[in-house]
C-alpha atoms as a PDB file:
ATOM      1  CA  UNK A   1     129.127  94.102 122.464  1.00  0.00           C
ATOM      2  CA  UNK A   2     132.523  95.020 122.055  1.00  0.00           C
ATOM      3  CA  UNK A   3     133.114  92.877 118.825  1.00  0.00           C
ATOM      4  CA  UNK A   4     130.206  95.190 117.831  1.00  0.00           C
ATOM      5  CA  UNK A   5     131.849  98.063 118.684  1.00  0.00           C
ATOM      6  CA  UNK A   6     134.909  97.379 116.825  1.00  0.00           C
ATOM      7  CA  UNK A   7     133.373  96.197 113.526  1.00  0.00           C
ATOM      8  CA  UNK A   8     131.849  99.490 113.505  1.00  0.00           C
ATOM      9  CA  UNK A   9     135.294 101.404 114.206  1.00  0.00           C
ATOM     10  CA  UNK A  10     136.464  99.564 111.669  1.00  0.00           C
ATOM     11  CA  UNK A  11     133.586 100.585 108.948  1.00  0.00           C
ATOM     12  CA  UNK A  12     133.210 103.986 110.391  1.00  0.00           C
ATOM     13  CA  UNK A  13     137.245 104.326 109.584  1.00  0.00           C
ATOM     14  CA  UNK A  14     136.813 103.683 106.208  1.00  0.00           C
ATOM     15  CA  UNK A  15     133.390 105.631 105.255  1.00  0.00           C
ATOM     16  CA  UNK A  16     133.306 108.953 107.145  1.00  0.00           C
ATOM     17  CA  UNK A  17     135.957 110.565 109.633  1.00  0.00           C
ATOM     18  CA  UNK A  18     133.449 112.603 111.673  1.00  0.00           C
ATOM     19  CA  UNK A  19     130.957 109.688 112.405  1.00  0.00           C
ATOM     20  CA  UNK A  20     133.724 107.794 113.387  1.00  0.00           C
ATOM     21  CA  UNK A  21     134.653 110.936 116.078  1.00  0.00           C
ATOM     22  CA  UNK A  22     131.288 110.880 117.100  1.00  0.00           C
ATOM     23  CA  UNK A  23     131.487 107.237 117.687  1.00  0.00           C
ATOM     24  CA  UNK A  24     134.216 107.332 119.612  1.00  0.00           C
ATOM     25  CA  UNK A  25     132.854 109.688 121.936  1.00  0.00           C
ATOM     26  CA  UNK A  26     129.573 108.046 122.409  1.00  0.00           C
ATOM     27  CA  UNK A  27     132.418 105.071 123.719  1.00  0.00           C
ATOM     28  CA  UNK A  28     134.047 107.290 125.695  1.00  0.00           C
ATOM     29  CA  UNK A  29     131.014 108.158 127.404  1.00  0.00           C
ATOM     30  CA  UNK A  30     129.200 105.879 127.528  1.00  0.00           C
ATOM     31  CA  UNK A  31     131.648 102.988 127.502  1.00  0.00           C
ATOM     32  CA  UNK A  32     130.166  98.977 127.552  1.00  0.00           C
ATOM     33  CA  UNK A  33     126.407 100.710 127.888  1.00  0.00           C
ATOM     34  CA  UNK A  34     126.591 102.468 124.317  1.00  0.00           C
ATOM     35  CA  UNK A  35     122.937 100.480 123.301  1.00  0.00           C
ATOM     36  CA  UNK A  36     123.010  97.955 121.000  1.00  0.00           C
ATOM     37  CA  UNK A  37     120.077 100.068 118.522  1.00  0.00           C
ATOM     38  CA  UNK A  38     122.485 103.109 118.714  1.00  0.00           C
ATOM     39  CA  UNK A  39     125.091 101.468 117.343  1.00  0.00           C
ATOM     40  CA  UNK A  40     122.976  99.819 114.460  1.00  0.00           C
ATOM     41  CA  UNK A  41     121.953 103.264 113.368  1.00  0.00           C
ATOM     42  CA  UNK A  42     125.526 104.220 113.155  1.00  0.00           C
ATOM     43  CA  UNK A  43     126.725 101.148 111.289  1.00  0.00           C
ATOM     44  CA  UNK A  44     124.042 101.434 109.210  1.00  0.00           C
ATOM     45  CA  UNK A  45     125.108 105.150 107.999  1.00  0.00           C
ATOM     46  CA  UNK A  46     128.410 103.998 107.283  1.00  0.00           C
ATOM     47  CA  UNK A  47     127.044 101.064 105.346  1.00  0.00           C
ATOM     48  CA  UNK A  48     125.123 103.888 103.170  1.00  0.00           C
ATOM     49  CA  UNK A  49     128.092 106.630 103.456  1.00  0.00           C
ATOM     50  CA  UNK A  50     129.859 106.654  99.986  1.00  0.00           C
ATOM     51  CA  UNK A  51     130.994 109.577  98.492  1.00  0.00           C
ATOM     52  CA  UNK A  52     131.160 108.391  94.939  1.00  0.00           C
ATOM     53  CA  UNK A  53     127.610 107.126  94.804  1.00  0.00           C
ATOM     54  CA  UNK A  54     124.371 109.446  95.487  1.00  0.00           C
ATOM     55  CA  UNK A  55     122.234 106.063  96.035  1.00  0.00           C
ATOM     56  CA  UNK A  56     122.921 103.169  98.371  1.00  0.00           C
ATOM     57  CA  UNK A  57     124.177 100.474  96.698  1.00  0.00           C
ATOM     58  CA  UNK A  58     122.121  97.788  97.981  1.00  0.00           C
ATOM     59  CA  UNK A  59     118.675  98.041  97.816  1.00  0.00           C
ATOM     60  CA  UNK A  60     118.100  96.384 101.061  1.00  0.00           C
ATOM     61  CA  UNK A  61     119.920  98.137 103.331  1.00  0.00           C
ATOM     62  CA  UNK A  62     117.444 100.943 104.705  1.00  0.00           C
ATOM     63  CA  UNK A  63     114.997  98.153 105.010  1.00  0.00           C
ATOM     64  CA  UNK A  64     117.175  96.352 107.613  1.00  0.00           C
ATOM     65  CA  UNK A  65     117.638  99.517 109.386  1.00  0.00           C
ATOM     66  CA  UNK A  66     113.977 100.125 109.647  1.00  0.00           C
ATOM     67  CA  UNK A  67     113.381  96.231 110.555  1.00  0.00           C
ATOM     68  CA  UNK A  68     116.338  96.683 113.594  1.00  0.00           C
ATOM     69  CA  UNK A  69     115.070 100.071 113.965  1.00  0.00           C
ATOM     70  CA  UNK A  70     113.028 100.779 117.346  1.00  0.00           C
ATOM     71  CA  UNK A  71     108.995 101.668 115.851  1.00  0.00           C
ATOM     72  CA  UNK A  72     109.375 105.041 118.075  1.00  0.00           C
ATOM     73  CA  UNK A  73     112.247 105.339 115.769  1.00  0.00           C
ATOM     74  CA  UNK A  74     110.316 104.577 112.100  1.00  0.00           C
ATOM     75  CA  UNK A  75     107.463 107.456 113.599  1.00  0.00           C
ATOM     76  CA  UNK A  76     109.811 110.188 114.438  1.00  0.00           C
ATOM     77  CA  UNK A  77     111.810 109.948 111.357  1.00  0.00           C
ATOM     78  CA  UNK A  78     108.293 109.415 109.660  1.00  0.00           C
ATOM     79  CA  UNK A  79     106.728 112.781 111.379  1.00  0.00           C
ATOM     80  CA  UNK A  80     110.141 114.919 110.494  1.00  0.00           C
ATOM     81  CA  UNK A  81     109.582 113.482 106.410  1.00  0.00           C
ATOM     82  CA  UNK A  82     106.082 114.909 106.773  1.00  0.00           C
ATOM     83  CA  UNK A  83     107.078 117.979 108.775  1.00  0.00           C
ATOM     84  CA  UNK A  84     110.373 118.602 106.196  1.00  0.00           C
ATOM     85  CA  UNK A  85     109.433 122.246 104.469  1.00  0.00           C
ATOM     86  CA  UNK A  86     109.720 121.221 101.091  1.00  0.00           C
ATOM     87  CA  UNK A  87     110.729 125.240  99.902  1.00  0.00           C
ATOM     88  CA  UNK A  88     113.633 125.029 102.308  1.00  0.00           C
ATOM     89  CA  UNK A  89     114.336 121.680 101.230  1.00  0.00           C
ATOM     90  CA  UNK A  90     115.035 122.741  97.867  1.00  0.00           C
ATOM     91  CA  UNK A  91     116.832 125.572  98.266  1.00  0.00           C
ATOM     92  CA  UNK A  92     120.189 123.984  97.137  1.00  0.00           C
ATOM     93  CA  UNK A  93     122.215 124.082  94.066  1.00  0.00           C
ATOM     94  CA  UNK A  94     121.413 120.122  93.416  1.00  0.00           C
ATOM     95  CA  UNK A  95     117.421 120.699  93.453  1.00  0.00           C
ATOM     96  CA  UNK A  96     117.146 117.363  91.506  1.00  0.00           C
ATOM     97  CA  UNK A  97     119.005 115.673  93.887  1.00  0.00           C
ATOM     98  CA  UNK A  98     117.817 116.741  97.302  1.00  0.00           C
ATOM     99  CA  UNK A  99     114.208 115.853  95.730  1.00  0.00           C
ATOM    100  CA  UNK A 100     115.322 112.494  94.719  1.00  0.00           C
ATOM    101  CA  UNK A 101     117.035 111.584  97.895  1.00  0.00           C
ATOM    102  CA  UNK A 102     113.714 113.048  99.820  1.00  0.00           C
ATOM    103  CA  UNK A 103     111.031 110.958  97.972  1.00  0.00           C
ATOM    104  CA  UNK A 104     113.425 108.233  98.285  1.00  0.00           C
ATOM    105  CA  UNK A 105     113.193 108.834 101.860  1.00  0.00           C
ATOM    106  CA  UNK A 106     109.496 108.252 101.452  1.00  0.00           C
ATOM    107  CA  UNK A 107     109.460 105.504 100.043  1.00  0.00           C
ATOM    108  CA  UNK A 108     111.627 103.708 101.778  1.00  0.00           C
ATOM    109  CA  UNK A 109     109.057 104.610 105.308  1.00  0.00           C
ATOM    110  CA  UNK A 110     106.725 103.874 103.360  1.00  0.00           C
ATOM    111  CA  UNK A 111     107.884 100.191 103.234  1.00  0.00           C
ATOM    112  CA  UNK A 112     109.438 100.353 107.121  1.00  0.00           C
ATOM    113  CA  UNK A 113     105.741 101.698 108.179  1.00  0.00           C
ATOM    114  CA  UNK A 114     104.432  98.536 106.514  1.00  0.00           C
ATOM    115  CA  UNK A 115     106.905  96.567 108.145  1.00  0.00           C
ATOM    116  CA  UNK A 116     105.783  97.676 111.875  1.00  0.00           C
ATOM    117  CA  UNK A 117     101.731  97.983 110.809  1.00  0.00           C
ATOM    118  CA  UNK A 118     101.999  93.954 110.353  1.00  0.00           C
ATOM    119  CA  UNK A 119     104.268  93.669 112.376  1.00  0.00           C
ATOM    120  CA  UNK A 120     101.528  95.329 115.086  1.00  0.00           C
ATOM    121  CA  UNK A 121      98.458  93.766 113.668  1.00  0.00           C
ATOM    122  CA  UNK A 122     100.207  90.082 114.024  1.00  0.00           C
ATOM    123  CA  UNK A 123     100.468  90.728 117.633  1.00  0.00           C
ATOM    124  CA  UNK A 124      96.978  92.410 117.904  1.00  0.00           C
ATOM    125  CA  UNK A 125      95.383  89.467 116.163  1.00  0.00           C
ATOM    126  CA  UNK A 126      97.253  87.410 118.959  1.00  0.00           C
ATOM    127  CA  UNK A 127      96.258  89.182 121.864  1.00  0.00           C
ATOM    128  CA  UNK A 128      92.553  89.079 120.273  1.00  0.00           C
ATOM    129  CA  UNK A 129      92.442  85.527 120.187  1.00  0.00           C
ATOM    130  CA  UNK A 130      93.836  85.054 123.798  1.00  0.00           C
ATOM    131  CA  UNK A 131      91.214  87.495 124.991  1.00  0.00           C
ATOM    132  CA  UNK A 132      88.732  85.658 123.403  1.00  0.00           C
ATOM    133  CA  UNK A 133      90.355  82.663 125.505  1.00  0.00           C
ATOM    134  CA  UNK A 134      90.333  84.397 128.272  1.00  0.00           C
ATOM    135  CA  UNK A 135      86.567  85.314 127.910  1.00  0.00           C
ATOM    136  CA  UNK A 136      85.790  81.715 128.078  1.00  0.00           C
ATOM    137  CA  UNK A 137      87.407  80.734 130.850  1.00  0.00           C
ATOM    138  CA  UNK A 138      85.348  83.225 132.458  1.00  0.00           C
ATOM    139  CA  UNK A 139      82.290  82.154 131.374  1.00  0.00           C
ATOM    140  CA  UNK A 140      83.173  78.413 132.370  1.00  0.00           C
ATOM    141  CA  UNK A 141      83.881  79.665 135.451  1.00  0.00           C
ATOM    142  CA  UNK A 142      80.533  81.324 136.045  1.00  0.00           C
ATOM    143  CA  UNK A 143      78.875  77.941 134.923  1.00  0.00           C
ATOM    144  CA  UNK A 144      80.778  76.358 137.528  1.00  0.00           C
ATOM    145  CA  UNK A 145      79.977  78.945 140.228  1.00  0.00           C
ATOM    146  CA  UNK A 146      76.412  78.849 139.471  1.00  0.00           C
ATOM    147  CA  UNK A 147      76.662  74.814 139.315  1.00  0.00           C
ATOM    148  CA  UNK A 148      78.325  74.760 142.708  1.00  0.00           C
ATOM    149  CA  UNK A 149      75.563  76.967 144.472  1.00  0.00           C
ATOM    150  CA  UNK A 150      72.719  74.966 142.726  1.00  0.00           C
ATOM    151  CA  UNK A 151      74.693  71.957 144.435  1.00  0.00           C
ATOM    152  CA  UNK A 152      75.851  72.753 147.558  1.00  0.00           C
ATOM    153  CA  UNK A 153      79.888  71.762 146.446  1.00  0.00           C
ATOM    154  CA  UNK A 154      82.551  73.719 148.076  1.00  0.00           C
ATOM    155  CA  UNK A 155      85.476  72.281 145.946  1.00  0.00           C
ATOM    156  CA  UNK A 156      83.754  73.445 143.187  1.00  0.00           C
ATOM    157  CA  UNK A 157      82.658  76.796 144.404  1.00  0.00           C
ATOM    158  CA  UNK A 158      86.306  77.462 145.752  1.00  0.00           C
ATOM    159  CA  UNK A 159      87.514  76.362 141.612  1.00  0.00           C
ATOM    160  CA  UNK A 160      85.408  78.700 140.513  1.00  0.00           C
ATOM    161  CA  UNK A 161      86.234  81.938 142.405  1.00  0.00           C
ATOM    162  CA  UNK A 162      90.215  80.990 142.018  1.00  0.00           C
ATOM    163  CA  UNK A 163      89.628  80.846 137.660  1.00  0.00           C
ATOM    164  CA  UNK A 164      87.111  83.660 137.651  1.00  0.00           C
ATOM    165  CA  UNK A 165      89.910  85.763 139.282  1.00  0.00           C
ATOM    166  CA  UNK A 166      92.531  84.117 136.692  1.00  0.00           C
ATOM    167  CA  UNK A 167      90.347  85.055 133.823  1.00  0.00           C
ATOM    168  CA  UNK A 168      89.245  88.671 135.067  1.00  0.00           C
ATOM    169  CA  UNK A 169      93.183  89.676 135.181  1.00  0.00           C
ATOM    170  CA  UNK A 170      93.890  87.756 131.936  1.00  0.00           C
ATOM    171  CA  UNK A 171      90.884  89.733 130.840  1.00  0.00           C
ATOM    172  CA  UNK A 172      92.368  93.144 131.909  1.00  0.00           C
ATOM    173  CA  UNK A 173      95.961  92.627 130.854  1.00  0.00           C
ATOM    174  CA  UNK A 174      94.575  91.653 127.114  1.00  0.00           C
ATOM    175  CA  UNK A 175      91.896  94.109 126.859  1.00  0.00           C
ATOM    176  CA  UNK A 176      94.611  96.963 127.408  1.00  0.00           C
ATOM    177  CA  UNK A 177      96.958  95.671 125.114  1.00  0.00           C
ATOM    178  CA  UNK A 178      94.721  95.164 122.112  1.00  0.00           C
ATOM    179  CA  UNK A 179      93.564  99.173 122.856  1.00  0.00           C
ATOM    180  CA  UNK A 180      96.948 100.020 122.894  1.00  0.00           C
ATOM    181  CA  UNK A 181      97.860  98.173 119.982  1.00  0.00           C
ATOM    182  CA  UNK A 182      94.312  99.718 117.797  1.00  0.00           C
ATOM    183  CA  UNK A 183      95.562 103.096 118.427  1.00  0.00           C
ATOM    184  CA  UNK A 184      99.114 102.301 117.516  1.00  0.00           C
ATOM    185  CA  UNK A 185      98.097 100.706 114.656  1.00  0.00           C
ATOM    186  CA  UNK A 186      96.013 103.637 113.636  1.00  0.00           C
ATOM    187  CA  UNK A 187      98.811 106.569 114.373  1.00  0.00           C
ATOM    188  CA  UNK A 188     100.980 103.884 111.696  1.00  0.00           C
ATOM    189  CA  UNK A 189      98.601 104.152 108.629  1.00  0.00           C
ATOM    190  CA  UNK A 190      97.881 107.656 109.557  1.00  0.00           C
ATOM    191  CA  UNK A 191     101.046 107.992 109.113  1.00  0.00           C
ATOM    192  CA  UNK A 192     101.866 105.789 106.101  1.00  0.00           C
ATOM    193  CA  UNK A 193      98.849 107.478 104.131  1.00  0.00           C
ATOM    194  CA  UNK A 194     100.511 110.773 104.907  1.00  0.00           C
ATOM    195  CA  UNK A 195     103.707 109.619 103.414  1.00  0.00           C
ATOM    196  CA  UNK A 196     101.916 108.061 100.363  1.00  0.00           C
ATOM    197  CA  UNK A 197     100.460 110.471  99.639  1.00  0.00           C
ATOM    198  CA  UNK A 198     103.323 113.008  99.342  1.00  0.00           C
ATOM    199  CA  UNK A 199     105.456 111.055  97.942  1.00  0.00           C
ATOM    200  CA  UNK A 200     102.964 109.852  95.074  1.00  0.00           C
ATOM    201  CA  UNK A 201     102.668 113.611  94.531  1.00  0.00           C
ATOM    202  CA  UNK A 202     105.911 114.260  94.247  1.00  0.00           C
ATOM    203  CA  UNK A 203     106.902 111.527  92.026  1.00  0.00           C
ATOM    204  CA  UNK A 204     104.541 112.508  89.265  1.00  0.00           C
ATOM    205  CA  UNK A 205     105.196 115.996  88.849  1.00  0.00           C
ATOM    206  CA  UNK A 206     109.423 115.678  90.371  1.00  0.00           C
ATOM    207  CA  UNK A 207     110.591 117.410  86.575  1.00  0.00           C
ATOM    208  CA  UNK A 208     107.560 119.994  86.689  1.00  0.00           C
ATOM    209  CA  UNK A 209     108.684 121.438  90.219  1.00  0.00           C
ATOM    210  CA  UNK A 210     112.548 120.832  89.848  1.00  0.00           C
ATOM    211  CA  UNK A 211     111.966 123.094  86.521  1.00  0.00           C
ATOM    212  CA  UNK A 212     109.437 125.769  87.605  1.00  0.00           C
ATOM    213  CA  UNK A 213     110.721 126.044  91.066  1.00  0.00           C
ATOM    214  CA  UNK A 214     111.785 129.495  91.042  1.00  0.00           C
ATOM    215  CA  UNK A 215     107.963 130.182  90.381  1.00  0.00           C
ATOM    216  CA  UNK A 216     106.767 128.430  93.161  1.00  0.00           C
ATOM    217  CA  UNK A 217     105.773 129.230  96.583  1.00  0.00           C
ATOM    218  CA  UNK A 218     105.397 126.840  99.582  1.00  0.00           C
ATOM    219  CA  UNK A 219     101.277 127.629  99.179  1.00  0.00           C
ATOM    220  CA  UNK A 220     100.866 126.960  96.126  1.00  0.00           C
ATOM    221  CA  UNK A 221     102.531 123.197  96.631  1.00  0.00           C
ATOM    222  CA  UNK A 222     100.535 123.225  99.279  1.00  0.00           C
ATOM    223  CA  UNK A 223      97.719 123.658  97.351  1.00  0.00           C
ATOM    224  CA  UNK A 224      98.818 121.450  94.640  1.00  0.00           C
ATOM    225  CA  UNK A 225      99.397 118.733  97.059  1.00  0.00           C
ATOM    226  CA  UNK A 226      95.546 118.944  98.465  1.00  0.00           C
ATOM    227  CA  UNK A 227      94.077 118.948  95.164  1.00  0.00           C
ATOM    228  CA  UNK A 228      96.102 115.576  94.247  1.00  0.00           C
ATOM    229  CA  UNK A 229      95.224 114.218  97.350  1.00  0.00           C
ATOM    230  CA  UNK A 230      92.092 114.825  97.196  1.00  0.00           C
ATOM    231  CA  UNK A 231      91.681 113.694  93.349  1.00  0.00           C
ATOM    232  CA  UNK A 232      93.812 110.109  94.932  1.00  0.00           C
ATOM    233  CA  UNK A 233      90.554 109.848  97.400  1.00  0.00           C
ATOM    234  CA  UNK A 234      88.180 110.026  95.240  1.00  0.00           C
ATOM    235  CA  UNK A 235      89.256 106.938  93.498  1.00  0.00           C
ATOM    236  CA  UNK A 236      88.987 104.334  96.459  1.00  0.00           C
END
């Protein structure tokens, strides 16, 4: 941790003199417990700090954040893109620049979203499959019990209560995990369509707002927006 810490003085020395303030602070706090993730983010915005460029100059750097990144992370920063007011957005002298940096934004959550939906749905499959498992070794077990009635064989009886209880809690623990998992899964694509969607949008028509701005209101986008997103649905 603290070699951590210092490689990310170091960086944060070079890039940008207020993160590395804030840095230090979070060290003075929070000393040897500043989390590992928090310091990723940080080291990760010095990595993409550079005043001479607007872009980051590798291409794969914001998709190692979002792969480090925490999922609760990649859905907050997803729900403030989708949130972002894009009138107030704008409202800068570099129009063509915020705009670019914002649908690069998208983009690039596009791709982390994609990264944690697989990511998700290769566990779910998982946890499927071993509740599948699990469902047989019930079953065998109730074979068993029913064998050791028809029989008259305590051993056999006693085997089958002890892995009928086994299978019941393997049962329980899987069965909540692959709910939880559904619905996490489906808050991701809702999320990722969302994104798509608007950033699609924005993309094909980025020189027709940039240059009729002024003549725009946040309603009419709006409107705009729902009429290319519905036009997008009618094509699946």
């Amino acid at each position: 941790m603290f070699e951590k810490i210092i490689s990310t003085i170091k960086k944060g020395v070079k890039k940008e003199n207020v993160l590395f303030s804030l840095l230090i602070a979070l060290i003075c706090v929070g000393g040897s417990s500043v989390s590992a993730s928090v310091l990723d983010i940080i080291e990760l915005h010095f990595e993409l700090s550079d005043s001479t460029s607007f872009y980051p100059k590798k291409s794969n750097t914001i998709e190692k954040k979002f792969k480090n990144s925490d999922l609760r992370f990649v859905l907050s920063e997803s729900e403030d893109f989708i949130n972002t007011d894009l009138t107030e957005l704008l409202k800068v002298s570099d129009r063509e620049k915020a705009l670019a940096h914002y649908i690069l934004d998208g983009i690039n959550l596009e791709q982390a979203l994609n990264y944690h939906y697989n990511s998700q749905s290769n566990q779910l499959n998982n946890d499927k499959a071993q509740l599948a498992s699990c469902q047989g070794d019930l079953n065998t077990a109730n074979t068993n019990y029913k064998t050791a009635l028809a029989m008259n064989q305590e051993p056999l009886y006693t085997q089958a209560i002890n892995q009928a209880k086994k299978a019941r809690t393997c049962i329980g623990e899987y069965s909540v995990s692959t709910s939880s998992l559904t619905t996490l899964n489906h808050k991701i694509a809702r999320y990722r369509t969302a994104i798509q969607k608007r950033t699609q949008y924005l993309q094909q028509n980025q020189n027709t707002i940039i240059k009729n701005y002024d003549m725009l209101n946040i309603n009419k986008l709006r409107e705009l927006q729902s009429i290319t997103s519905a036009l997008e649905s009618t094509k699946k």
